[in-house]
C-alpha atoms as a PDB file:
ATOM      1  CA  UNK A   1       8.012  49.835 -27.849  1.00  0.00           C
ATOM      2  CA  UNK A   2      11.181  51.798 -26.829  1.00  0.00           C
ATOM      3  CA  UNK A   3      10.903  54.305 -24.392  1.00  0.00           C
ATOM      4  CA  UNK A   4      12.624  57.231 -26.179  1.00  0.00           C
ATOM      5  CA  UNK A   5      13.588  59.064 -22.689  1.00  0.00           C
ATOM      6  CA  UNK A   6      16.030  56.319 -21.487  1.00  0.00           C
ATOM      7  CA  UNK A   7      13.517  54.558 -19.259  1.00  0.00           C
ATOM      8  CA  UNK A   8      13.700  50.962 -20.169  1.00  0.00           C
ATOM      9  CA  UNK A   9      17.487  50.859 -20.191  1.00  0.00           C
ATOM     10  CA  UNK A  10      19.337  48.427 -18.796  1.00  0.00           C
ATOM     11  CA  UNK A  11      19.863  48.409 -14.876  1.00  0.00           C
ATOM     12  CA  UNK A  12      23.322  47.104 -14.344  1.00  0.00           C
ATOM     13  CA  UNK A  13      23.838  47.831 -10.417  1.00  0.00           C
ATOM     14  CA  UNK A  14      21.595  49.317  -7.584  1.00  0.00           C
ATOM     15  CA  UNK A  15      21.945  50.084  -4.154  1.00  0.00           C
ATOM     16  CA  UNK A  16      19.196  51.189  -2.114  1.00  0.00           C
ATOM     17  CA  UNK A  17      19.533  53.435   1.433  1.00  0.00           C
ATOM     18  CA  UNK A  18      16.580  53.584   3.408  1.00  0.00           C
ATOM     19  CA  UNK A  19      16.957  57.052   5.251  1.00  0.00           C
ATOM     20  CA  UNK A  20      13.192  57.866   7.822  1.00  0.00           C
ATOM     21  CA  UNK A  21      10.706  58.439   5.430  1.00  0.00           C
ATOM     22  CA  UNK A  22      13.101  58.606   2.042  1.00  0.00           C
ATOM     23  CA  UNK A  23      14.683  56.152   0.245  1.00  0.00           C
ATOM     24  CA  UNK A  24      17.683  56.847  -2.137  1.00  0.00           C
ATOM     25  CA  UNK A  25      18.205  54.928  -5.417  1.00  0.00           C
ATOM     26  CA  UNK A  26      21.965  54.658  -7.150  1.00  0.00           C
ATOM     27  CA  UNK A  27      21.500  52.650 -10.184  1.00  0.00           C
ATOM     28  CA  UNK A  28      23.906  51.954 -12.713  1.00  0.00           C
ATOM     29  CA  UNK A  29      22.635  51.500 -16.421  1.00  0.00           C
ATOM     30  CA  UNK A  30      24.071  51.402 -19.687  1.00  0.00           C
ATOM     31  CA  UNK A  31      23.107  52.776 -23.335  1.00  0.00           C
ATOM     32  CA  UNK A  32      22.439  51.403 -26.368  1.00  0.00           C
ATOM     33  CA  UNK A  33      25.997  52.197 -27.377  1.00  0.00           C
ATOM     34  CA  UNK A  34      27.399  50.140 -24.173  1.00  0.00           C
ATOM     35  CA  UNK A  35      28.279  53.473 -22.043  1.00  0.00           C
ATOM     36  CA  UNK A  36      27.389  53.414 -18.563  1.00  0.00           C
ATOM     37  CA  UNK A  37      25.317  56.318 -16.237  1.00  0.00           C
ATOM     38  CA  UNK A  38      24.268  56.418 -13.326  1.00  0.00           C
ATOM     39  CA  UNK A  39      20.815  57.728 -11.610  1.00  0.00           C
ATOM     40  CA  UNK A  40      19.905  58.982  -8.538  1.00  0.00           C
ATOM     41  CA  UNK A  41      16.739  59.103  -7.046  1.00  0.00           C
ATOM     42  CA  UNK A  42      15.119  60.392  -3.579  1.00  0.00           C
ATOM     43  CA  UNK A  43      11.865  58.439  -2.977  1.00  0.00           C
ATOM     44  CA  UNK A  44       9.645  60.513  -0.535  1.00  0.00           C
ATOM     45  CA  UNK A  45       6.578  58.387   1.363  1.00  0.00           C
ATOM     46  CA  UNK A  46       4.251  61.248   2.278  1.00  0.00           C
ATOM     47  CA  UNK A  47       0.875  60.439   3.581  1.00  0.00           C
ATOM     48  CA  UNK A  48      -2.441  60.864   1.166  1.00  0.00           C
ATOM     49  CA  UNK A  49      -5.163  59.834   3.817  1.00  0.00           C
ATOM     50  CA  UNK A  50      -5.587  56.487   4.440  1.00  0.00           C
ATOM     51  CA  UNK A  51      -2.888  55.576   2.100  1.00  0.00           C
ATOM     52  CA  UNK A  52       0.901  56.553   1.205  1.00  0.00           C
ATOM     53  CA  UNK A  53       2.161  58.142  -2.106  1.00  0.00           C
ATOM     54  CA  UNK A  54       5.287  58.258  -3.123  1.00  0.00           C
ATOM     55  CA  UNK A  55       7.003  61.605  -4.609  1.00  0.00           C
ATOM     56  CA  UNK A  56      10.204  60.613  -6.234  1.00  0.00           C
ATOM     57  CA  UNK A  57      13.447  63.295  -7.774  1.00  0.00           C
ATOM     58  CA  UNK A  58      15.660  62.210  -9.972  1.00  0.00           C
ATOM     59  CA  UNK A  59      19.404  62.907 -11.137  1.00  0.00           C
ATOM     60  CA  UNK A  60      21.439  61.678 -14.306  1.00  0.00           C
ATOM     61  CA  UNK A  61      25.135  62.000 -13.842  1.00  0.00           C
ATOM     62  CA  UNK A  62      26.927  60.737 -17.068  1.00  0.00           C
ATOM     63  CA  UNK A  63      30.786  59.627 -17.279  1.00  0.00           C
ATOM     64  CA  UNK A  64      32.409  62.938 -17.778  1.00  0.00           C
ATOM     65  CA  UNK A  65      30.771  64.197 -14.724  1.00  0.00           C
ATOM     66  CA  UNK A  66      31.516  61.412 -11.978  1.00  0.00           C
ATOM     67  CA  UNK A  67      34.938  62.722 -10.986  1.00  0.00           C
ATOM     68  CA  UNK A  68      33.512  66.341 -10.679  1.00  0.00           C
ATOM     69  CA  UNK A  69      30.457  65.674  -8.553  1.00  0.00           C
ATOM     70  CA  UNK A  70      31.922  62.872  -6.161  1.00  0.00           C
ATOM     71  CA  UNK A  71      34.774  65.866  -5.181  1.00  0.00           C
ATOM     72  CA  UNK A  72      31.935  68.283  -4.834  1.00  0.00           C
ATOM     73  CA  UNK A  73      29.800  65.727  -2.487  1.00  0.00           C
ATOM     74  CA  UNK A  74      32.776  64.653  -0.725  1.00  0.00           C
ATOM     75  CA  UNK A  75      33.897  68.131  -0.209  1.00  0.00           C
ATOM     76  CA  UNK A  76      30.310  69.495   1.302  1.00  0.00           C
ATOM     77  CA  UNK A  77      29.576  66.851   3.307  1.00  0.00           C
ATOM     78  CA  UNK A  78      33.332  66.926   5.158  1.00  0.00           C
ATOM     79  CA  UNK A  79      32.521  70.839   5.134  1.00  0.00           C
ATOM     80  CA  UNK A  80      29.447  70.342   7.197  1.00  0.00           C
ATOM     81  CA  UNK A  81      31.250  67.481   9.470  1.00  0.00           C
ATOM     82  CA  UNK A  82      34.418  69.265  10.225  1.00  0.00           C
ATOM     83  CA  UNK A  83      33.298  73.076   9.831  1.00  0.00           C
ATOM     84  CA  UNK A  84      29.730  73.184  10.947  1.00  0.00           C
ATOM     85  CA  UNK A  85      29.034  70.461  12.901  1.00  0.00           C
ATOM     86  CA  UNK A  86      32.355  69.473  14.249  1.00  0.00           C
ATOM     87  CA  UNK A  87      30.876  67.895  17.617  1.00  0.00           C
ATOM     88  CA  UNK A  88      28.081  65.766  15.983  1.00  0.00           C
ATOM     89  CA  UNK A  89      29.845  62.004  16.399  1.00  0.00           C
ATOM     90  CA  UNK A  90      28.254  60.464  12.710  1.00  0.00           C
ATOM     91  CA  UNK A  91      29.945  56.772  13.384  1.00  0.00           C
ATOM     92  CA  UNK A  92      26.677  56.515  15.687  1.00  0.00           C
ATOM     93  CA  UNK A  93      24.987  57.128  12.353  1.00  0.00           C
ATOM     94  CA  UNK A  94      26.780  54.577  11.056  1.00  0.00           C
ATOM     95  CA  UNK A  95      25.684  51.999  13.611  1.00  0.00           C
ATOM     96  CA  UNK A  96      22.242  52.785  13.252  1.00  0.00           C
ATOM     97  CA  UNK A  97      22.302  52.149   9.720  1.00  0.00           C
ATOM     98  CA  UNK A  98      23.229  48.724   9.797  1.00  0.00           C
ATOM     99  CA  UNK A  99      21.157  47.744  12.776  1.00  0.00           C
ATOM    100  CA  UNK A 100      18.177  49.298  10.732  1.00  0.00           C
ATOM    101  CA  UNK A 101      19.399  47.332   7.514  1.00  0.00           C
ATOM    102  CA  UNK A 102      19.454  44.123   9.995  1.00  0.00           C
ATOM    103  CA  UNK A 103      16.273  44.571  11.425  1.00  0.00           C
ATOM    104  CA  UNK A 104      14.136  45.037   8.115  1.00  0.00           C
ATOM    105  CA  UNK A 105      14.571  41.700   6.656  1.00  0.00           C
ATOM    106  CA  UNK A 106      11.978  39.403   6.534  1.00  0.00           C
ATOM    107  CA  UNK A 107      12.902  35.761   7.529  1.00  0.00           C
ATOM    108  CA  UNK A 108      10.623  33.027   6.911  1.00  0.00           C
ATOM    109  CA  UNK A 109      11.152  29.667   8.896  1.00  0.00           C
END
């Protein structure tokens, strides 16, 4: 059975950030008429006793909007960077990313 909300639709990219205790989702899917959006989602692990839940927020952002919202991200985060924070060295953040990225992978022998 279809999922009427959009659910089962195709997943035609993803890229996954691990980030501490979130993890952000950017998938790409397409429609039943062939157009392409793309979801975001913020995966929280937050503790529930013994075990871990996971509390998850999600955005749409169709076509017409890309343009709009990448200026708007783009624009905040250099805002915060270069107005607010204009000491804070983020390359370091950078590097720690892709040591993090290095260090989660499993390797079997």
């Amino acid at each position: 059975m279809d999922d009427q909300r959009g659910y089962d639709r195709e997943e035609i990219f993803s890229k996954k950030v691990k980030a501490g205790k979130r993890t952000y989702f950017f998938d790409v899917k397409s429609t039943r008429s062939n157009d392409y959006y793309l979801t975001i989602t913020e995966s929280k692990r937050k503790v529930n006793g013994e075990n871990f839940t996971y509390e998850k927020h999600k955005i749409f952002l169709y076509k017409e909007d890309f343009f709009k919202f990448s200026e708007a991200l783009n624009e905040a985060v250099d805002h915060v960077k270069n107005e607010l924070l204009p000491d804070v060295d983020f390359e370091q953040y950078e590097k720690e990313e892709s040591e993090t990225e290095y260090n989660d992978d499993l390797k079997w022998e």
